[in-house]
Every structure is written in structure tokens, then in C-alpha cells.
Protein backbone atom coordinates (compact mmCIF):
# COMPACT_ATOMS: atom_id res chain seq x y z
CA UNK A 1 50.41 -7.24 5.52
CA UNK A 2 50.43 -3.08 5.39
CA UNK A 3 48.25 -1.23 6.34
CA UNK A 4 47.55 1.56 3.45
CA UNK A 5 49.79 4.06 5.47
CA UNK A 6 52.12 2.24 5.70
CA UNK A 7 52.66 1.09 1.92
CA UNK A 8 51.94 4.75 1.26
CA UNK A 9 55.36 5.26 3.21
CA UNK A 10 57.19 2.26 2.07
CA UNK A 11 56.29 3.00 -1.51
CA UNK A 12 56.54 6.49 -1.83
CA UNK A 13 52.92 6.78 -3.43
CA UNK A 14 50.30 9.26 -1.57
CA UNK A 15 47.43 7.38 -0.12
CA UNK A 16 44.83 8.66 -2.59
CA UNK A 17 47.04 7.98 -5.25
CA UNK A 18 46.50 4.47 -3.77
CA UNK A 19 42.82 4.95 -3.55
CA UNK A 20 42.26 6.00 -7.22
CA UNK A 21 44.79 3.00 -8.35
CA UNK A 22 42.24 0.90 -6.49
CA UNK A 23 38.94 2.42 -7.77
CA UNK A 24 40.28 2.16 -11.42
CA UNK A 25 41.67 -1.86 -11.10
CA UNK A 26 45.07 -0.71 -11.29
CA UNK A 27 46.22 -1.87 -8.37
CA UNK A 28 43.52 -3.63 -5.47
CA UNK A 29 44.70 -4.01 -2.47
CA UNK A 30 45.24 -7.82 -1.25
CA UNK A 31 42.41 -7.37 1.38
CA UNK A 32 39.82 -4.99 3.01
CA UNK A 33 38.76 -5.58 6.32
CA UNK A 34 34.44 -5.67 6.39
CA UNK A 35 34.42 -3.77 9.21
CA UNK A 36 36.88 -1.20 9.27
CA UNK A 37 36.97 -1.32 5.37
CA UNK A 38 40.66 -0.73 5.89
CA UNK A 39 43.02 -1.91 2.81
CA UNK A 40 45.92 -3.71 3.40
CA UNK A 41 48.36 -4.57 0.77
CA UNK A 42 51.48 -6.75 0.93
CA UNK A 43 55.45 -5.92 -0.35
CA UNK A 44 54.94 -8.72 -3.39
CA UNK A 45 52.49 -5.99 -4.75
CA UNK A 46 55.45 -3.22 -5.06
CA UNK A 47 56.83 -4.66 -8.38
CA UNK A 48 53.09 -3.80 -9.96
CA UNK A 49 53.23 -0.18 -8.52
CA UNK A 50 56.55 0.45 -9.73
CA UNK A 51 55.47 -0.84 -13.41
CA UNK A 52 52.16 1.67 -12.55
CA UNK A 53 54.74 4.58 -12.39
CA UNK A 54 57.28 3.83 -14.79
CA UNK A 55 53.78 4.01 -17.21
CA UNK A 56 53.44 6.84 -15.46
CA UNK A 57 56.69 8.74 -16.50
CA UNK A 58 56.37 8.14 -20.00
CA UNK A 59 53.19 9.78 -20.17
CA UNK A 60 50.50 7.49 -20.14
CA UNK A 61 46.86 8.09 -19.05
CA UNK A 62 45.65 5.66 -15.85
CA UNK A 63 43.60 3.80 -18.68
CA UNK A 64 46.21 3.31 -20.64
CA UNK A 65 48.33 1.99 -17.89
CA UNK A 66 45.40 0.00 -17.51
CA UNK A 67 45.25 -1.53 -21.15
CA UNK A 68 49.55 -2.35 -20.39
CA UNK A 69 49.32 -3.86 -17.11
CA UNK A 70 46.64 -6.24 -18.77
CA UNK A 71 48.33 -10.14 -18.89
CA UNK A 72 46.29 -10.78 -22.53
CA UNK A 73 48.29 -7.70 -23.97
CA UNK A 74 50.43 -9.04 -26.45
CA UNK A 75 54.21 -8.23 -27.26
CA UNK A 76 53.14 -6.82 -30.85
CA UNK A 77 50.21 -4.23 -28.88
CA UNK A 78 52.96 -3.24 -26.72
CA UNK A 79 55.65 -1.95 -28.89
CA UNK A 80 52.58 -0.49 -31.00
CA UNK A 81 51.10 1.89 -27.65
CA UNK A 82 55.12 2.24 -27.45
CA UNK A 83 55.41 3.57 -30.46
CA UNK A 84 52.56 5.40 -30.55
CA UNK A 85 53.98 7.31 -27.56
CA UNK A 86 57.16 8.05 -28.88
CA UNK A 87 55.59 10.14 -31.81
CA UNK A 88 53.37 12.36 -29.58
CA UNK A 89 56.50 12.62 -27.22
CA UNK A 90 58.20 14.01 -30.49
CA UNK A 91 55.43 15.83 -31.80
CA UNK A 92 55.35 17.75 -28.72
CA UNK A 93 59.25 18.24 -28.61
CA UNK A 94 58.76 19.92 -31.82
CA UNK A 95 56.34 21.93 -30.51
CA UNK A 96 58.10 23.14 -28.40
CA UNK A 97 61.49 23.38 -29.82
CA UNK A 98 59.39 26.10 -32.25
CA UNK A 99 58.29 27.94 -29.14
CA UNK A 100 61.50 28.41 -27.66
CA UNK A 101 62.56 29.65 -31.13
CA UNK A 102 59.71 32.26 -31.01
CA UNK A 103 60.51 33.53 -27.74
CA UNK A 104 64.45 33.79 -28.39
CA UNK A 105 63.74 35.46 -31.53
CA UNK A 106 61.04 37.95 -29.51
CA UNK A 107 64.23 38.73 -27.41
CA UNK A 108 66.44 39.19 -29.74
CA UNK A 109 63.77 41.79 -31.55
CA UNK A 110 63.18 44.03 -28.32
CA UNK A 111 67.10 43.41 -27.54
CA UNK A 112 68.09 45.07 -31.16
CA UNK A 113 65.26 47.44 -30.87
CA UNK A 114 64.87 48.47 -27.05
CA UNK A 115 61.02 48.70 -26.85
CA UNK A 116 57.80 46.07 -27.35
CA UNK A 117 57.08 45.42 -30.89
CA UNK A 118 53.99 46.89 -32.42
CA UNK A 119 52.63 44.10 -33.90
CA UNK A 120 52.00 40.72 -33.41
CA UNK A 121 52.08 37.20 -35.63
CA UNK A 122 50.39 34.16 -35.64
CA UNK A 123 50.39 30.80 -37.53
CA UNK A 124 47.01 29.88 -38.50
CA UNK A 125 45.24 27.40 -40.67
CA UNK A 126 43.36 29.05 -43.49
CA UNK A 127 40.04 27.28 -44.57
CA UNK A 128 38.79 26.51 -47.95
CA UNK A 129 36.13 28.95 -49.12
CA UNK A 130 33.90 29.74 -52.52
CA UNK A 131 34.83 32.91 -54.06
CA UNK A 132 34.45 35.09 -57.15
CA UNK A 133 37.97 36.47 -58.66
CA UNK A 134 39.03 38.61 -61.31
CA UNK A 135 42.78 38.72 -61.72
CA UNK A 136 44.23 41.48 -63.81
CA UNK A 137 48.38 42.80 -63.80
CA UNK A 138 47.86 46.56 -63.11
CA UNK A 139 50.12 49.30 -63.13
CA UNK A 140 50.36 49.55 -59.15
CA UNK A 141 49.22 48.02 -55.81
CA UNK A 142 46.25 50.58 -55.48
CA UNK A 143 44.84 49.91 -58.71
CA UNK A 144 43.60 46.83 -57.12
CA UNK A 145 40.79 49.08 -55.96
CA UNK A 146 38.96 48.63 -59.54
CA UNK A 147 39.24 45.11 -59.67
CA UNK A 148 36.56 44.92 -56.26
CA UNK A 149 34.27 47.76 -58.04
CA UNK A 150 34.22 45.42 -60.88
CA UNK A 151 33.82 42.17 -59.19
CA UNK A 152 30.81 44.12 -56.75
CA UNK A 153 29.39 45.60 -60.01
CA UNK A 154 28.85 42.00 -61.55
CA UNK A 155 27.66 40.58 -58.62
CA UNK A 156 25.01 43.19 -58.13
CA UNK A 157 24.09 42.43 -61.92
CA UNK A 158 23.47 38.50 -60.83
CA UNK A 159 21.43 39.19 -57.81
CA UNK A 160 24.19 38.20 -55.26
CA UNK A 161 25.02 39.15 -52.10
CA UNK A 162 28.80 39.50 -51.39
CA UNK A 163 29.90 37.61 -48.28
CA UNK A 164 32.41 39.11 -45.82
CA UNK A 165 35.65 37.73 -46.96
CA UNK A 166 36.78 40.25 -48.56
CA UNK A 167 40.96 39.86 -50.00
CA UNK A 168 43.23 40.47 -52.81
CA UNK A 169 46.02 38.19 -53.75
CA UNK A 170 49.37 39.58 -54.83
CA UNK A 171 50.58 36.69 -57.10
CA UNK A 172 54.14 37.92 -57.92
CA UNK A 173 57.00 36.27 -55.89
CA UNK A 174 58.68 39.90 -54.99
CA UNK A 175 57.56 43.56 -54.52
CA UNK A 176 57.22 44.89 -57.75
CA UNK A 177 56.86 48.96 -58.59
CA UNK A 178 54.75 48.61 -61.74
CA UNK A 179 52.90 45.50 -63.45
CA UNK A 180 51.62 44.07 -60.05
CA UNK A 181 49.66 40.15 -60.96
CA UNK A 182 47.03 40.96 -58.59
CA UNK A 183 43.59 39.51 -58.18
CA UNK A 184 40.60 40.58 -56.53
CA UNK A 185 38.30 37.59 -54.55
CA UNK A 186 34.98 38.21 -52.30
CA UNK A 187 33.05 35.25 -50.66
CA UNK A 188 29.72 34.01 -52.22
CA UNK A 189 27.47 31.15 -50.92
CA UNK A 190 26.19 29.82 -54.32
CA UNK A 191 27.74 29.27 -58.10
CA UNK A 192 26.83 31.79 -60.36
CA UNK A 193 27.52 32.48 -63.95
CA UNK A 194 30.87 33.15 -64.80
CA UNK A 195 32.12 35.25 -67.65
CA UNK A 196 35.79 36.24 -69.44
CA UNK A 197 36.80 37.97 -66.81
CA UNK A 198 35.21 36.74 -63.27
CA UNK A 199 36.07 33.42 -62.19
CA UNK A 200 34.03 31.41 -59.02
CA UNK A 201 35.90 28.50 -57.80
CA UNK A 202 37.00 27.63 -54.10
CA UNK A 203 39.87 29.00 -53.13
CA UNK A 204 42.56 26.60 -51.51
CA UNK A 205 43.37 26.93 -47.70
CA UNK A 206 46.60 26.40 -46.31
CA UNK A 207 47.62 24.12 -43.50
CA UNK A 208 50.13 26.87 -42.05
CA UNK A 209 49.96 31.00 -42.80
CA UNK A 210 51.50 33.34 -40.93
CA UNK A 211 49.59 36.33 -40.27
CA UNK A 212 50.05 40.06 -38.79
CA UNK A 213 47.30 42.69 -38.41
CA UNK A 214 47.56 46.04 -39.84
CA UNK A 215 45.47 48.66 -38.34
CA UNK A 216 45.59 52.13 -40.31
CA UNK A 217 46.31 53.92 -43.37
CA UNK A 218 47.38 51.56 -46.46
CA UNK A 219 49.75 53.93 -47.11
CA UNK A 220 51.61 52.85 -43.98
CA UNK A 221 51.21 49.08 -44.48
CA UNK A 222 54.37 48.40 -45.25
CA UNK A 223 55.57 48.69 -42.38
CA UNK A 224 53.49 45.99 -41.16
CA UNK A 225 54.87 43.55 -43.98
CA UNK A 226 58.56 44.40 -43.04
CA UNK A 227 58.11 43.28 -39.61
CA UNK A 228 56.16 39.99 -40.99
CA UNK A 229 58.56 38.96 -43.53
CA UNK A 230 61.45 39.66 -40.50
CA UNK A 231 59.15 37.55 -38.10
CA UNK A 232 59.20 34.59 -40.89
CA UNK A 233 63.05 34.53 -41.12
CA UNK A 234 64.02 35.07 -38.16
CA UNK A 235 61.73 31.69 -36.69
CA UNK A 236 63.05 29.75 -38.95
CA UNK A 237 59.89 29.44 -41.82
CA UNK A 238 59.99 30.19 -45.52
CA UNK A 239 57.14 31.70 -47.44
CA UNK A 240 55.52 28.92 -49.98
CA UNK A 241 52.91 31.03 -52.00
CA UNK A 242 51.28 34.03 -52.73
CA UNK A 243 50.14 36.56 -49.74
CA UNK A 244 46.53 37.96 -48.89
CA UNK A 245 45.67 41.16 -47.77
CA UNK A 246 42.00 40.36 -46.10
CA UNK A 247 40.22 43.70 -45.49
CA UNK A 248 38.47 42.97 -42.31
CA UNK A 249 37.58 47.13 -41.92
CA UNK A 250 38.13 49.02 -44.83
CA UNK A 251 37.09 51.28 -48.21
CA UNK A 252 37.67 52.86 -51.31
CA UNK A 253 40.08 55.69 -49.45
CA UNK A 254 43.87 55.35 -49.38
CA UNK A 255 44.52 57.02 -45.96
CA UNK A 256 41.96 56.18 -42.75
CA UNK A 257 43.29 55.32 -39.72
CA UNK A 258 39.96 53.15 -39.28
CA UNK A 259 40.99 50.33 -41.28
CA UNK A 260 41.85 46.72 -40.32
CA UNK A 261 43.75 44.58 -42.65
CA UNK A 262 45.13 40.88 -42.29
CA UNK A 263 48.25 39.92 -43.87
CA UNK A 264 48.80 36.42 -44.41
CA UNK A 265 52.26 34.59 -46.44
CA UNK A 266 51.64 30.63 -46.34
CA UNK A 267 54.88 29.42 -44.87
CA UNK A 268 56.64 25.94 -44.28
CA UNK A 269 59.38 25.12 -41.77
CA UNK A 270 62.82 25.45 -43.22
């Protein structure tokens, strides 16, 4: 028999590595001595520890390992943890493999341009939320301006408070210069009456958006979408719906340097 050093040594595996395989039932050691409480394990037990860390490298948890070394675990349960292994193993290469695309294309921006970008994007899930809309095409991008005094006008006339989300949609697939399909939506916690021209309904989310802040004049916003739309082609994603401008800090002037805005395109993976 070893003594725990030495099948530390002989196996390669640290001594409290040992220890914790014990504690758990992973791997006991063929005797303890009552006095000394010293473990001693024996050579036949290396096959076991080997399994242990061939678990091990694949990536599964001590009480998994636990569940495989188990004799009553059938051949079917196997190839199904197995399995179930091999898709988070693949998830996570994907992951990944979309990381290192970010990065090389964050290189390839500072390379072409010699200095840190301005702005930043990130994917994010959108959630769900009940809003009141009027959607109107209007003769520019501004314009959209009325729509919210409307929609804040009839919601004063019902006796409802406006919630903070506060976005309009731009429906049309391209920039247009005139005859923009625009609609106006603001956040409400309860149904209300609706009428020929406001519409309450929820408003979808979306399981993937890319989004950019804008912090400034509107009239300098588009700079903010040109390096968005750039970010979304050049990391591989295509845009799948209509953007959202969410005004997170703004007002009825064109020009103040105090404003926040959100843009957000839903994208997919190419």
C-alpha cells in the first residue's frame, strides 16, 4: 500500500486533490489508519483516478464525475451526459469564435483609423413591454417630434402617466430624405382606450439587438449610426427589422449636447 504522498507522486494528482476526491466519494482511499488517520491507497486504484481526470478534461463538474463513475449508470445515460457536453462545448466555441471576430474587427477599425473609436456596441436582449403608438409617414426624421406631443397630449386626456421608455421606430428598410414610416411609442402600465390614431399593444422584444449610445446633438447622430451599421457588417451580423432610437435624456430641441439616445437594429448572425 501508498501512503497518500506517495500516490500523490506516483499519480501525478496533488494531495488535496486527493483529499477532496475522498470527501466527495470519488475516490476513498483503500484504508485509514485509526490512529494516525493516515490514507493509504493501492496501484489497482490508478485506473479509477485516471477515468476521474479524463472526466476531468472534458469539462465535467466533480458531481458529475460522480453521477459517471457510478456502476448503475447505464450505456443510454452515458452517451446522453456525453452528448449533453458536446453541445455546451460547442455553444461555448461559438461564443467564442464571435469574440475573436469582435476583437479582430476592433483591430482592424483602430488599424484603418489610427485612434480608439468613439463609441461603443453591444448585443442585448430587448424585453417585451406595453406601449401606446401612433405611426404616421412624415415628411422628415424630425417631424417625429409631433407624433410624441400627440401621443403625451392623449395620454394626459385619459389620466395616464407616461412611463420612461420613451422611442420612435423608423419602419422603412433604408434612409429615406422625405416620406419617413415612423412611429412614435411611450411605456404605460395599464390598457387604456384606444382611438383612430393611437394604438396600445405590447411591443415585441428581440432575442439579439445591437445597440450604440449617442450622446449629443441629433443633428450629429448620424454619425453614431454609420459607425453601428459598420460595427454590424464588419462582425459578421445582418440587421432583421426596424431600428429604435430610445431617448434615455432628451427634448423637444434639435441641438443640446445634453442628450442621450440608444440606437438599437435587431440583428441575426449571417
Amino acid at each position: 500500500m501508498l501512503k497518500i504522498g506517495d500516490f500523490s507522486k506516483l499519480s501525478q494528482v496533488s494531495i488535496k486533490a486527493l483529499r477532496l476526491y475522498d470527501q466527495m466519494g470519488l475516490l476513498k482511499p483503500t484504508q485509514v489508519d485509526n490512529s494516525t488517520a493516515y490514507r493509504y491507497y493501492s496501484a489497482s486504484q490508478l485506473p479509477r483516478l485516471n477515468r476521474i481526470l479524463a472526466f476531468k478534461d472534458l469539462g465535467f463538474s466533480l458531481e458529475q464525475i460522480l453521477q459517471l463513475l457510478d456502476d448503475k449508470i447505464s450505456p443510454i445515460q452515458m452517451r446522453g451526459m456525453l452528448r449533453l457536453k458536446q453541445a455546451e462545448l460547442q455553444q461555448h466555441i461559438q461564443g467564442e469564435t464571435a469574440r475573436l471576430a469582435r476583437v479582430e474587427a476592433r483591430l482592424k477599425q483602430i488599424e484603418q483609423e489610427d485612434n480608439m473609436p468613439d463609441y461603443e456596441v453591444v448585443l442585448k436582449t430587448i424585453q417585451p413591454i406595453t406601449v401606446a403608438s401612433v405611426r404616421e409617414t412624415l415628411p422628415n426624421y424630425p417631424a417625429v417630434g409631433r407624433l410624441f406631443n400627440e401621443l403625451y397630449d392623449y395620454l394626459h386626456r385619459q389620466g395616464v402617466k407616461p412611463g420612461n421608455y420613451c422611442t420612435a421606430i423608423w419602419h422603412d428598410a433604408e434612409y429615406r430624405e422625405s416620406d419617413v414610416d415612423a412611429e412614435a411609442v411611450v411605456s404605460v402600465d395599464k390598457l387604456l382606450p384606444e382611438c383612430d390614431r393611437i394604438k396600445v399593444y405590447e411591443l415585441p422584444g428581440c432575442d439579439r439587438a445591437a445597440c450604440g449610445v449617442h450622446q449629443g446633438s441629433y443633428n450629429t447622430i448620424t454619425r453614431s449610426y454609420n459607425y453601428l451599421l459598420n460595427w454590424v457588417e464588419n462582425n459578421g451580423y445582418r440587421i432583421v427589422g426596424p431600428n429604435r432610437e430610445v431617448y434615455i435624456q432628451g427634448g423637444q430641441e434639435q441641438d443640446n449636447e445634453s442628450y442621450v439616445t440608444e440606437i438599437q437594429f435587431p440583428v441575426e448572425k449571417v
